[in-house]
N, C-alpha and C. Protein backbone atom coordinates (compact mmCIF):
# COMPACT_ATOMS: atom_id res chain seq x y z
N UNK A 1 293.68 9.90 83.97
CA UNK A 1 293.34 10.13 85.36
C UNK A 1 294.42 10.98 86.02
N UNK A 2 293.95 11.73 86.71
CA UNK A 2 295.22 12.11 88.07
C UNK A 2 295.79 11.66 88.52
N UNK A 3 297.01 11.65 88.56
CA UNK A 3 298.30 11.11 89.78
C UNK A 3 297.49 10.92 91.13
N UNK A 4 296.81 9.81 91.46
CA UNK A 4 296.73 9.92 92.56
C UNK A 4 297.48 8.71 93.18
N UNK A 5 297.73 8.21 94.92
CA UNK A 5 298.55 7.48 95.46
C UNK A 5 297.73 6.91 96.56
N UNK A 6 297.72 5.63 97.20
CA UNK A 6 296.72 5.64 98.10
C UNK A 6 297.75 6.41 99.61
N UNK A 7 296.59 6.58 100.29
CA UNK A 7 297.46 7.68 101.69
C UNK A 7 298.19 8.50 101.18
N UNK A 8 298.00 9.51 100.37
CA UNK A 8 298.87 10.65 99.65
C UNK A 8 298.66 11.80 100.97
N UNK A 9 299.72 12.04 101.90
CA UNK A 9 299.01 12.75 102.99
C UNK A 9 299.27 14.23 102.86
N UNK A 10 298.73 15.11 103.06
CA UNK A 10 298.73 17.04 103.23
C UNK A 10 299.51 16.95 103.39
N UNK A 11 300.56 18.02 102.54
CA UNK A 11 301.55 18.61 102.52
C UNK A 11 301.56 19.66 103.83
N UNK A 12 302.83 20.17 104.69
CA UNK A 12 302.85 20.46 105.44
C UNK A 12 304.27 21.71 105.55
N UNK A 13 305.04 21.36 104.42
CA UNK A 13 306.05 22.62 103.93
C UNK A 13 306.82 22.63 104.94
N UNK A 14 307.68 23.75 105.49
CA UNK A 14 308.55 24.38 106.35
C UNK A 14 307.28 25.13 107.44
N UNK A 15 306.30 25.06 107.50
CA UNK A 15 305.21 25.98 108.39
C UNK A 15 304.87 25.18 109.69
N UNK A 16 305.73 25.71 110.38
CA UNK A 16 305.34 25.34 112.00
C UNK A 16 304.01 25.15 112.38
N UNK A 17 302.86 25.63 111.93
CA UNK A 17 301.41 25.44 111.98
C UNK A 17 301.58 24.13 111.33
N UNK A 18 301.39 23.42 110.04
CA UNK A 18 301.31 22.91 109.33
C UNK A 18 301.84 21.40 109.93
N UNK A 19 303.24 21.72 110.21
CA UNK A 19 303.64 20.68 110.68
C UNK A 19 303.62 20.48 112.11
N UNK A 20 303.29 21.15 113.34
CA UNK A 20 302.18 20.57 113.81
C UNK A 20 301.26 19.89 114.31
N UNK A 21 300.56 20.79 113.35
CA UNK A 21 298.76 19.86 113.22
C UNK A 21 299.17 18.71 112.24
N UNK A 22 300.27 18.71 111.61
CA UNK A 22 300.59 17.02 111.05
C UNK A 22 300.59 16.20 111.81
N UNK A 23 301.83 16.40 113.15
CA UNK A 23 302.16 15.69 113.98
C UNK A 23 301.07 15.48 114.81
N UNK A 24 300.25 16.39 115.14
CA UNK A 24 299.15 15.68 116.18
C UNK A 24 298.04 15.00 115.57
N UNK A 25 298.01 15.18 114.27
CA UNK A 25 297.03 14.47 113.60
C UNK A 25 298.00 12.83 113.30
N UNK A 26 299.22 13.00 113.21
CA UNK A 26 299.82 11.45 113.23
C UNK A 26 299.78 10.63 114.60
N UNK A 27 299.70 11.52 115.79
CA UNK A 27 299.63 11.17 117.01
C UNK A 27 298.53 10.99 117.48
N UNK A 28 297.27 11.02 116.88
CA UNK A 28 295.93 11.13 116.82
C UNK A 28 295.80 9.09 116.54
N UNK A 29 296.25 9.40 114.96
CA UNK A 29 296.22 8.11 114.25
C UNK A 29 297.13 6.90 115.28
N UNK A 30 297.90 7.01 115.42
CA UNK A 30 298.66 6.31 116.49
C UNK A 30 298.22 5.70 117.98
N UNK A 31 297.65 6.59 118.60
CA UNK A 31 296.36 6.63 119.38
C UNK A 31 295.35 5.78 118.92
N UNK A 32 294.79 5.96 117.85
CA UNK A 32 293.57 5.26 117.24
C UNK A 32 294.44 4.08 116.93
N UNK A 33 295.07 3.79 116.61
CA UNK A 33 295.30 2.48 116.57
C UNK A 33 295.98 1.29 117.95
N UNK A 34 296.20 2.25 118.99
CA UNK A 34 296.21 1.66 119.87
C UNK A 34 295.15 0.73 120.75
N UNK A 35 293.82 1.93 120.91
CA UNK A 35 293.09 1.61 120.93
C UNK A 35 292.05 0.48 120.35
N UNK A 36 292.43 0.13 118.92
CA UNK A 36 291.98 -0.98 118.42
C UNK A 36 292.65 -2.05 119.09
N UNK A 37 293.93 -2.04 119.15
CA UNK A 37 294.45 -3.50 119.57
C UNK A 37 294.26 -3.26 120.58
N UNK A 38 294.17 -2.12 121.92
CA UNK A 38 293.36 -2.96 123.43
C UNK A 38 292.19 -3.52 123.21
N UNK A 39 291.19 -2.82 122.55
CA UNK A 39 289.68 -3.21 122.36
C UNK A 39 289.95 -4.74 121.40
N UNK A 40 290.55 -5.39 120.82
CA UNK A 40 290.98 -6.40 120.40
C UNK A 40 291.40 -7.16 121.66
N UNK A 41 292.60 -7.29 122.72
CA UNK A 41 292.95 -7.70 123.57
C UNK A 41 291.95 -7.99 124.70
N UNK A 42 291.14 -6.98 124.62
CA UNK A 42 290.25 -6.90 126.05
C UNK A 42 289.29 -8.08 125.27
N UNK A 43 288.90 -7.87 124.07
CA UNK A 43 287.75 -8.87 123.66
C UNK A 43 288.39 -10.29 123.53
N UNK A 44 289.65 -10.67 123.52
CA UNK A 44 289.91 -12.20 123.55
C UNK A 44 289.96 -12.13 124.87
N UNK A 45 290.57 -11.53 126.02
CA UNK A 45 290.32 -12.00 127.37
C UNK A 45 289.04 -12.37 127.87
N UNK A 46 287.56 -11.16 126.99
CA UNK A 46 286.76 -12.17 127.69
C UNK A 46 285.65 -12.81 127.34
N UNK A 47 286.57 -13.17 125.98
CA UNK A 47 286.08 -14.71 125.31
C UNK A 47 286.78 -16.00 126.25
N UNK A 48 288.07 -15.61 126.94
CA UNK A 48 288.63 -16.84 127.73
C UNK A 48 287.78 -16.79 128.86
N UNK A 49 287.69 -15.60 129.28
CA UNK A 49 287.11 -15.90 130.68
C UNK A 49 285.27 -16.21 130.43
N UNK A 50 284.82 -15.89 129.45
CA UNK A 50 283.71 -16.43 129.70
C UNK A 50 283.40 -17.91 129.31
N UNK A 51 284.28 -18.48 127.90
CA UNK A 51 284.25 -19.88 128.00
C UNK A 51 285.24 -20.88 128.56
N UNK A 52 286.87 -20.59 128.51
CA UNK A 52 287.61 -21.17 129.16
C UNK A 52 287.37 -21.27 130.51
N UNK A 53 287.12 -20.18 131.17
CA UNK A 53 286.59 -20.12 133.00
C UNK A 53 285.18 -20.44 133.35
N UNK A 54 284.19 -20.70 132.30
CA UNK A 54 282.93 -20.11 132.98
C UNK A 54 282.74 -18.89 133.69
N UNK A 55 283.39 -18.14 133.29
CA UNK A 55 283.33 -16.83 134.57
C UNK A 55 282.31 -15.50 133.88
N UNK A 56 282.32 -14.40 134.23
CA UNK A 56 281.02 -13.60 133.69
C UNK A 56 281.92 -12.65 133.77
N UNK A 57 281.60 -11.67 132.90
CA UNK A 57 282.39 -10.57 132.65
C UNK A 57 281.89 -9.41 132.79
N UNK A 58 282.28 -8.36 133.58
CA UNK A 58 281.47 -6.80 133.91
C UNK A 58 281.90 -6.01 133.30
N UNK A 59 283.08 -5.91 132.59
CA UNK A 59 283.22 -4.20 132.42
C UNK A 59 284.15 -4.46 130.22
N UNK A 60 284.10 -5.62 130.32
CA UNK A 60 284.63 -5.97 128.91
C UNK A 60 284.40 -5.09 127.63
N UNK A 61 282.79 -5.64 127.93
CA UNK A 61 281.79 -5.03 126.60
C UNK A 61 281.65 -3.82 126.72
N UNK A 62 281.39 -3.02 127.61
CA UNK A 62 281.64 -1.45 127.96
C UNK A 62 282.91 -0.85 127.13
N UNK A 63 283.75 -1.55 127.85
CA UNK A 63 284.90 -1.07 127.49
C UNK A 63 285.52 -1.03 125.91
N UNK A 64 285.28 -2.13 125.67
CA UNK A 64 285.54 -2.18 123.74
C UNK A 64 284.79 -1.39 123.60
N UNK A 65 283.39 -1.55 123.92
CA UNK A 65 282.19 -0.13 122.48
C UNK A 65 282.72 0.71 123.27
N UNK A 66 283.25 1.30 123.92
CA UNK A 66 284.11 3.02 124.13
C UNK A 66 285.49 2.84 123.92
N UNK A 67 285.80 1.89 123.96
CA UNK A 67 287.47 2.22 122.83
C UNK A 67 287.31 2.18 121.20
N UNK A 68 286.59 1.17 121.13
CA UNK A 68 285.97 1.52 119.01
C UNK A 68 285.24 2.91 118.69
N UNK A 69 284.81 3.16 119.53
CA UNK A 69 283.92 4.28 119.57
C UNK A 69 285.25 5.70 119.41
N UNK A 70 286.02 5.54 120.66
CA UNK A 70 287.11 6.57 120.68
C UNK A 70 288.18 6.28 119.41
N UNK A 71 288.43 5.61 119.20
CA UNK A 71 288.97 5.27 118.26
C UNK A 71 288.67 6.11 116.94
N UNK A 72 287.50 5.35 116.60
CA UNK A 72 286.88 6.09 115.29
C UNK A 72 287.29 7.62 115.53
N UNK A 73 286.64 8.28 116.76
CA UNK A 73 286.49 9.79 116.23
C UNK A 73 288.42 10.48 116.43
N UNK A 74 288.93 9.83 117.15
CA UNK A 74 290.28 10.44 117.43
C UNK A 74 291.11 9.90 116.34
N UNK A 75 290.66 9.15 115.20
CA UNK A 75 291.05 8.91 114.26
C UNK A 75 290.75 9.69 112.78
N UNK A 76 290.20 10.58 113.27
CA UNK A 76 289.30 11.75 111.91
C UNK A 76 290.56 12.06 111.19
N UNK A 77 291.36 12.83 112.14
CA UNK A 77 292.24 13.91 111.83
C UNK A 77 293.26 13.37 110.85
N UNK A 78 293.75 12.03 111.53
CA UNK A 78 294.57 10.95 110.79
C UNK A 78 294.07 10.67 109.51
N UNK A 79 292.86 9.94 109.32
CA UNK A 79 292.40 9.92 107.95
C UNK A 79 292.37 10.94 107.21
N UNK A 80 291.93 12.11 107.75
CA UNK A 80 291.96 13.42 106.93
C UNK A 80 293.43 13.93 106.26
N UNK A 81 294.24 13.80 107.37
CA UNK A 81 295.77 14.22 106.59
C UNK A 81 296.06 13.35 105.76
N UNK A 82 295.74 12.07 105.65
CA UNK A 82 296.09 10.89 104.92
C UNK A 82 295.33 10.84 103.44
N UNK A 83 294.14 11.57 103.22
CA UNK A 83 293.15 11.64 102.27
C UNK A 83 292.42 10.40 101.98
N UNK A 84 292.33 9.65 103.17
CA UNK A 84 292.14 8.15 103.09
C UNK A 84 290.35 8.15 103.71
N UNK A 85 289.72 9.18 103.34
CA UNK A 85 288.29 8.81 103.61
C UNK A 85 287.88 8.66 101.94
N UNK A 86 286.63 8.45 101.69
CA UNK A 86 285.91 8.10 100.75
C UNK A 86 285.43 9.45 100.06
N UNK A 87 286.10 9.43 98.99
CA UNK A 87 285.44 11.05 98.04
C UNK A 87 284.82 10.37 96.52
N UNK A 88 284.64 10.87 95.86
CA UNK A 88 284.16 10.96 94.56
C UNK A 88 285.03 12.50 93.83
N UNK A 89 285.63 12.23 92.87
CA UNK A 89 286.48 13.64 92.64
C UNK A 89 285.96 13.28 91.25
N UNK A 90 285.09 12.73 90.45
CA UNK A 90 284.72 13.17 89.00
C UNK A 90 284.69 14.46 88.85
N UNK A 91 284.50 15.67 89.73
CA UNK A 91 283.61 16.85 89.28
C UNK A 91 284.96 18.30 89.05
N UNK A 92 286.18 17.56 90.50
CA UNK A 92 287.21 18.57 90.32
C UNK A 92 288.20 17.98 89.70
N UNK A 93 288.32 16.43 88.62
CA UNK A 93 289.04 16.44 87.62
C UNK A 93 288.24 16.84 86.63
N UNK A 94 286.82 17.24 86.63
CA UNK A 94 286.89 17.54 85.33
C UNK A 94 286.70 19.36 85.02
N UNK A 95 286.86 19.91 86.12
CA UNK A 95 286.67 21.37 86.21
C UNK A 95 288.43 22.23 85.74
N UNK A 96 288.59 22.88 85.31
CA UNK A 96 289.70 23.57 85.45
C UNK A 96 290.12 24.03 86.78
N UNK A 97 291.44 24.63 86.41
CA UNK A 97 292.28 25.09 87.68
C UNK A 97 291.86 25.68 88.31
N UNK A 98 291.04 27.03 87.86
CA UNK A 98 290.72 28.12 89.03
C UNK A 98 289.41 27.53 89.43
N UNK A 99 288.34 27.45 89.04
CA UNK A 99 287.37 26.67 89.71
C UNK A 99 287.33 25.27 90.55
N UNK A 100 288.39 24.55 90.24
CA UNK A 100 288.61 23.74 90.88
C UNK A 100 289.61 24.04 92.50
N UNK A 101 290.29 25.05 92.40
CA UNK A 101 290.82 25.93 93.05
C UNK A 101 289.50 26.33 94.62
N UNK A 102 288.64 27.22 93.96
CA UNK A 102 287.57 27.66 94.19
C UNK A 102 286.47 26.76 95.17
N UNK A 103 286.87 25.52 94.20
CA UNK A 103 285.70 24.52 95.03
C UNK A 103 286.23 24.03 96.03
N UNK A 104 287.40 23.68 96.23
CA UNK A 104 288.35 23.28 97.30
C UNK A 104 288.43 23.99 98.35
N UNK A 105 288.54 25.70 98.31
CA UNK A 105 288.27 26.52 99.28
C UNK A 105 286.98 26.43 99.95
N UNK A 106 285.71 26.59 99.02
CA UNK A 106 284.61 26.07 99.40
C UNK A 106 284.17 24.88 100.63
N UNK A 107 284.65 23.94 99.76
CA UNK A 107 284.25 22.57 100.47
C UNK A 107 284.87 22.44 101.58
N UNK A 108 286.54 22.91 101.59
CA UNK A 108 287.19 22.97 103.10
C UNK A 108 287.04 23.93 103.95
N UNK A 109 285.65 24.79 103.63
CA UNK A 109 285.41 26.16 104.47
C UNK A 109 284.15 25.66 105.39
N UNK A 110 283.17 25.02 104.51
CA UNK A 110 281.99 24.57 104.79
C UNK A 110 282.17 23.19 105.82
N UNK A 111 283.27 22.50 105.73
CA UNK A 111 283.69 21.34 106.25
C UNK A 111 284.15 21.76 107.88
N UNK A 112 284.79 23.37 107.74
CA UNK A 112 285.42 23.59 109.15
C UNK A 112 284.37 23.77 109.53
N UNK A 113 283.16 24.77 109.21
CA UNK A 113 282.41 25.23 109.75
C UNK A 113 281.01 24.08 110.59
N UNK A 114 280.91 23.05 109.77
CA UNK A 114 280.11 22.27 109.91
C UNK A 114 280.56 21.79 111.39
N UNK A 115 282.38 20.98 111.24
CA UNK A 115 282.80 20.29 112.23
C UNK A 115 283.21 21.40 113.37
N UNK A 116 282.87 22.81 113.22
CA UNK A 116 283.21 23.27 114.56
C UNK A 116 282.12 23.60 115.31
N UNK A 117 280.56 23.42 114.60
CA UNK A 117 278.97 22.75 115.43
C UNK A 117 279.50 21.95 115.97
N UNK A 118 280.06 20.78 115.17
CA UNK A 118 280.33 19.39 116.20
C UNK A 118 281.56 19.72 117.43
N UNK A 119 282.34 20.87 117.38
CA UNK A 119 283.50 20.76 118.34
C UNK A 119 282.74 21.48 119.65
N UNK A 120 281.75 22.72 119.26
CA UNK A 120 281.26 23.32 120.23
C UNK A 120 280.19 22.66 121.29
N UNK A 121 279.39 21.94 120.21
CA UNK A 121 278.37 20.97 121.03
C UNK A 121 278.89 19.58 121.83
N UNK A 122 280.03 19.14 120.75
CA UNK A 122 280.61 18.75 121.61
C UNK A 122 281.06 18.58 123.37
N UNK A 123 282.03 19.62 123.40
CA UNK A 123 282.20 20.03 124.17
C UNK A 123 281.11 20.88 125.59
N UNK A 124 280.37 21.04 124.77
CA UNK A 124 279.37 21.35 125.49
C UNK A 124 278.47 20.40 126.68
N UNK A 125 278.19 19.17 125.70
CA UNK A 125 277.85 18.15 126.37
C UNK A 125 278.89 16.87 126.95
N UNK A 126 280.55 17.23 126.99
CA UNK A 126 281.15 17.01 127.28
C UNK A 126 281.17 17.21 129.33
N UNK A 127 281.22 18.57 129.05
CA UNK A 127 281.16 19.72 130.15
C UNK A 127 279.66 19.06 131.34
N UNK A 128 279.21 18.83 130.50
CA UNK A 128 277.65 18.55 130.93
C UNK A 128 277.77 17.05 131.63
N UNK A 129 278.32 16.41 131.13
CA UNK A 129 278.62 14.95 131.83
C UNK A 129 279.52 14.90 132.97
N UNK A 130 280.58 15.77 132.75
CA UNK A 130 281.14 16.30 133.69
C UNK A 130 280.88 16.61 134.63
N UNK A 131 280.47 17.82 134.75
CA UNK A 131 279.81 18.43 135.84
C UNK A 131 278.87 17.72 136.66
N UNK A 132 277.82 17.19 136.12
CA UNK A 132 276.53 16.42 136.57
C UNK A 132 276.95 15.24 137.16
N UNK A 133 278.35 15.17 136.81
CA UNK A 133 279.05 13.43 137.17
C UNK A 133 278.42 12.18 136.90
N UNK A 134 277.45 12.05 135.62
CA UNK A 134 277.09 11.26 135.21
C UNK A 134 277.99 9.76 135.05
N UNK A 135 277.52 9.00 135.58
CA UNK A 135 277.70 7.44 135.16
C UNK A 135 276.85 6.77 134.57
N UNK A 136 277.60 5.33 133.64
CA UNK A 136 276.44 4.36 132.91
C UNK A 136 276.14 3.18 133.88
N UNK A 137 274.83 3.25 133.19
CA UNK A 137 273.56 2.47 134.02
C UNK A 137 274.15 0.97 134.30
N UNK A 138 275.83 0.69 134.18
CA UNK A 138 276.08 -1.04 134.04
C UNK A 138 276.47 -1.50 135.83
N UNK A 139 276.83 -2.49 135.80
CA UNK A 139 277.59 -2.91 136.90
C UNK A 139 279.01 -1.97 136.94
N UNK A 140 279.42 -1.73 135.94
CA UNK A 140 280.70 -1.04 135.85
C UNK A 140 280.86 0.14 136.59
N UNK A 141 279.81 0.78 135.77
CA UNK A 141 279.21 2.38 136.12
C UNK A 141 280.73 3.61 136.05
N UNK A 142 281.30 3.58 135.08
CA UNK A 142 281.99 4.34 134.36
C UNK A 142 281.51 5.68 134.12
N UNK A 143 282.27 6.79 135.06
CA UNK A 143 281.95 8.36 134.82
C UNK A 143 282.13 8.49 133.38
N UNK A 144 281.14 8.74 132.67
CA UNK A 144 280.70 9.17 131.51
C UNK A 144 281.16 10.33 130.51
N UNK A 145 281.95 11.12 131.31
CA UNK A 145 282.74 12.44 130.34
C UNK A 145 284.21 11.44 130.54
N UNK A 146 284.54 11.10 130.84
CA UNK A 146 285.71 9.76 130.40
C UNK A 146 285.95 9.57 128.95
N UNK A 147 285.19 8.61 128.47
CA UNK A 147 284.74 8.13 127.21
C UNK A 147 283.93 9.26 126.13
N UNK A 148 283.08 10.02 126.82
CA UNK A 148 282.73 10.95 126.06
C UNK A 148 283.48 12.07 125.65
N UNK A 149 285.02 12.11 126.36
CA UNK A 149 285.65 12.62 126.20
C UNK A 149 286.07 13.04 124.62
N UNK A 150 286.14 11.77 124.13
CA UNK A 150 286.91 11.74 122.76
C UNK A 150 285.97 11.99 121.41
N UNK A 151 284.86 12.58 121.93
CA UNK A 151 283.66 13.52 120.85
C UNK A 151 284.33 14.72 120.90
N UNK A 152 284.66 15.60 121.73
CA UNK A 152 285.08 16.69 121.66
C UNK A 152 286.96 16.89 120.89
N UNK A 153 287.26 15.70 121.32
CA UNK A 153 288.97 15.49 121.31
C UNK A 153 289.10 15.60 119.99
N UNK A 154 288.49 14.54 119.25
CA UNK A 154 288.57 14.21 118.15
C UNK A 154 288.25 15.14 116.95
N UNK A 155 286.62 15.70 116.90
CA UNK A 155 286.84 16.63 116.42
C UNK A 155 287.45 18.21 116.21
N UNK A 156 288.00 18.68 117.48
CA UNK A 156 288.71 19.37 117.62
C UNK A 156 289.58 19.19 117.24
N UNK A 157 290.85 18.04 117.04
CA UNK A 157 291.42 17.76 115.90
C UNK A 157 291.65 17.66 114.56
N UNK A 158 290.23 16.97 114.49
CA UNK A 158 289.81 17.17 112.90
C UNK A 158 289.67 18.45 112.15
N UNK A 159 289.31 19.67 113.25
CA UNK A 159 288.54 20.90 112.89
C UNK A 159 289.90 21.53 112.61
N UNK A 160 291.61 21.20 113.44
CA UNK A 160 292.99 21.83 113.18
C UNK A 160 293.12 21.30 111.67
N UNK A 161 293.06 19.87 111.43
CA UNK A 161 293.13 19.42 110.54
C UNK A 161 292.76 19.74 109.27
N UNK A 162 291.57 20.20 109.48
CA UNK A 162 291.05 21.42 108.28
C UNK A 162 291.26 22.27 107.82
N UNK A 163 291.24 22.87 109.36
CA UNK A 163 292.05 24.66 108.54
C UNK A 163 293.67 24.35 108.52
N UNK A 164 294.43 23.56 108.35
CA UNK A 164 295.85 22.98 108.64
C UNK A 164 295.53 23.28 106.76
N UNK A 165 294.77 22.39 106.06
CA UNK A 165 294.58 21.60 104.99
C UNK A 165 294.08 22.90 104.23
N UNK A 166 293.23 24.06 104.65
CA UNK A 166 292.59 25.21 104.28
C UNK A 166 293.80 26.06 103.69
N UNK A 167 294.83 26.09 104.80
CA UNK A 167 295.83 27.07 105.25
C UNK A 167 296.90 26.47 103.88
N UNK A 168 297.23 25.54 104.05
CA UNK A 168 298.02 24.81 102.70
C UNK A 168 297.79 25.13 101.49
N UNK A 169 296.29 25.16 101.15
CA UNK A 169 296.07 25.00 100.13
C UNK A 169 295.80 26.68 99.49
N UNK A 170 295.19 27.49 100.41
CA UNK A 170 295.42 29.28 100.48
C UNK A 170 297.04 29.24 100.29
N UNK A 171 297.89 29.03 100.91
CA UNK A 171 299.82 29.82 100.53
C UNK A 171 300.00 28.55 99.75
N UNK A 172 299.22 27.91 98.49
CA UNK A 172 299.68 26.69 97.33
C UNK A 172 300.77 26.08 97.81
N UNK A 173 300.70 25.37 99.20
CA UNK A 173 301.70 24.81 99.51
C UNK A 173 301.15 23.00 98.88
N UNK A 174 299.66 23.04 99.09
CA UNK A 174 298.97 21.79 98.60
C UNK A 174 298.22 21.99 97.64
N UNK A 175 297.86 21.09 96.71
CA UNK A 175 296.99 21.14 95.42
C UNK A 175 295.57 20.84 95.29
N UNK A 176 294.52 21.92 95.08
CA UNK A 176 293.16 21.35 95.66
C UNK A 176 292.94 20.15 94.82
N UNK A 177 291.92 19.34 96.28
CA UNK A 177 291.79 18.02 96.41
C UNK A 177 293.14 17.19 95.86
N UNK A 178 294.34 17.36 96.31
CA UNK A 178 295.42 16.51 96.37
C UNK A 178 295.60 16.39 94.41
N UNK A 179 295.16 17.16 93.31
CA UNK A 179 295.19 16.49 92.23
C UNK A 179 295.73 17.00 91.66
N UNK A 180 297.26 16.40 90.93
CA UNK A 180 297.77 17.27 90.01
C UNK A 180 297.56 17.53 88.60
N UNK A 181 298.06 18.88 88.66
CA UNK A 181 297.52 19.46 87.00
C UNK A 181 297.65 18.68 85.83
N UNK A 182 297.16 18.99 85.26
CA UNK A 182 297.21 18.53 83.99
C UNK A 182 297.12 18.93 83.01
């Protein structure tokens, strides 16, 4: 098998680009994990207050499903530098160097391109909540490009994160799909 490591994260060299889109992709992850432990915190407060107090809670449940929610996507970038999403690599250990080379350019070309639909539309309907000053239908009623914020955030991160990972792997500063030769 390949040397692989779990969280083996993108190499990032001496390249001010590189390192970076490291750092904001670690500051991304950092973020995302903040967010879990409020959305954790907020959900034991109002487990107390709804059975310890009898009391009713307005803005709790809102609030966790848009911090898990933000979470996840402002957490892309982090997983991505980390190589800690879910792949299958049977096909580029068993290909040689230059094609395996090849497919890596590929897959991280098709990957920017895909996630920069998601950065533009994003943002698009970002803009759109915005403007319109949309709020949700709760007691809370939370302006809506708030929380929707972090569709656009996130992948726009993710999308640096790519060509960060593109850019590495074009000046062989990184090894496609993280695997060393053999």
């Amino acid at each position: 098998m390949a040397g692989h490591s779990f969280a083996v994260a993108a190499r990032s060299s001496n390249n001010p680009f590189l390192q970076t889109v490291a750092s904001l992709s670690t500051l991304a992850g950092w973020l995302s994990a903040a967010m879990i432990v409020l959305a954790v915190m907020i959900t034991c407060q109002m487990i107390f207050v709804r059975f310890a107090l009898n009391g009713s809670t307005v803005w709790q449940t809102e609030a966790v499903i848009y911090l898990v929610i933000a979470s996840t996507l402002v957490g892309l970038p982090y997983v991505q530098r980390l190589r800690g999403h879910v792949n299958v690599d049977l096909i580029p250990i068993s290909l040689p160097r230059r094609p395996r080379f090849l497919l890596a350019v590929f897959t991280l070309s098709l990957s920017i391109l895909i996630v920069f639909v998601m950065v533009w539309y994003g943002w698009e309907f970002w803009y759109l909540t915005w403007e319109r000053g949309w709020k949700s239908d709760t007691v809370w009623g939370v302006r809506l490009w708030i929380p929707y914020l972090s569709v656009p955030a996130g992948f726009t991160l993710l999308l640096l994160q790519l060509i960060a990972d593109l850019t590495a792997l074009l000046l062989f500063i990184d090894r496609p799909f993280g695997l060393e030769e053999f």
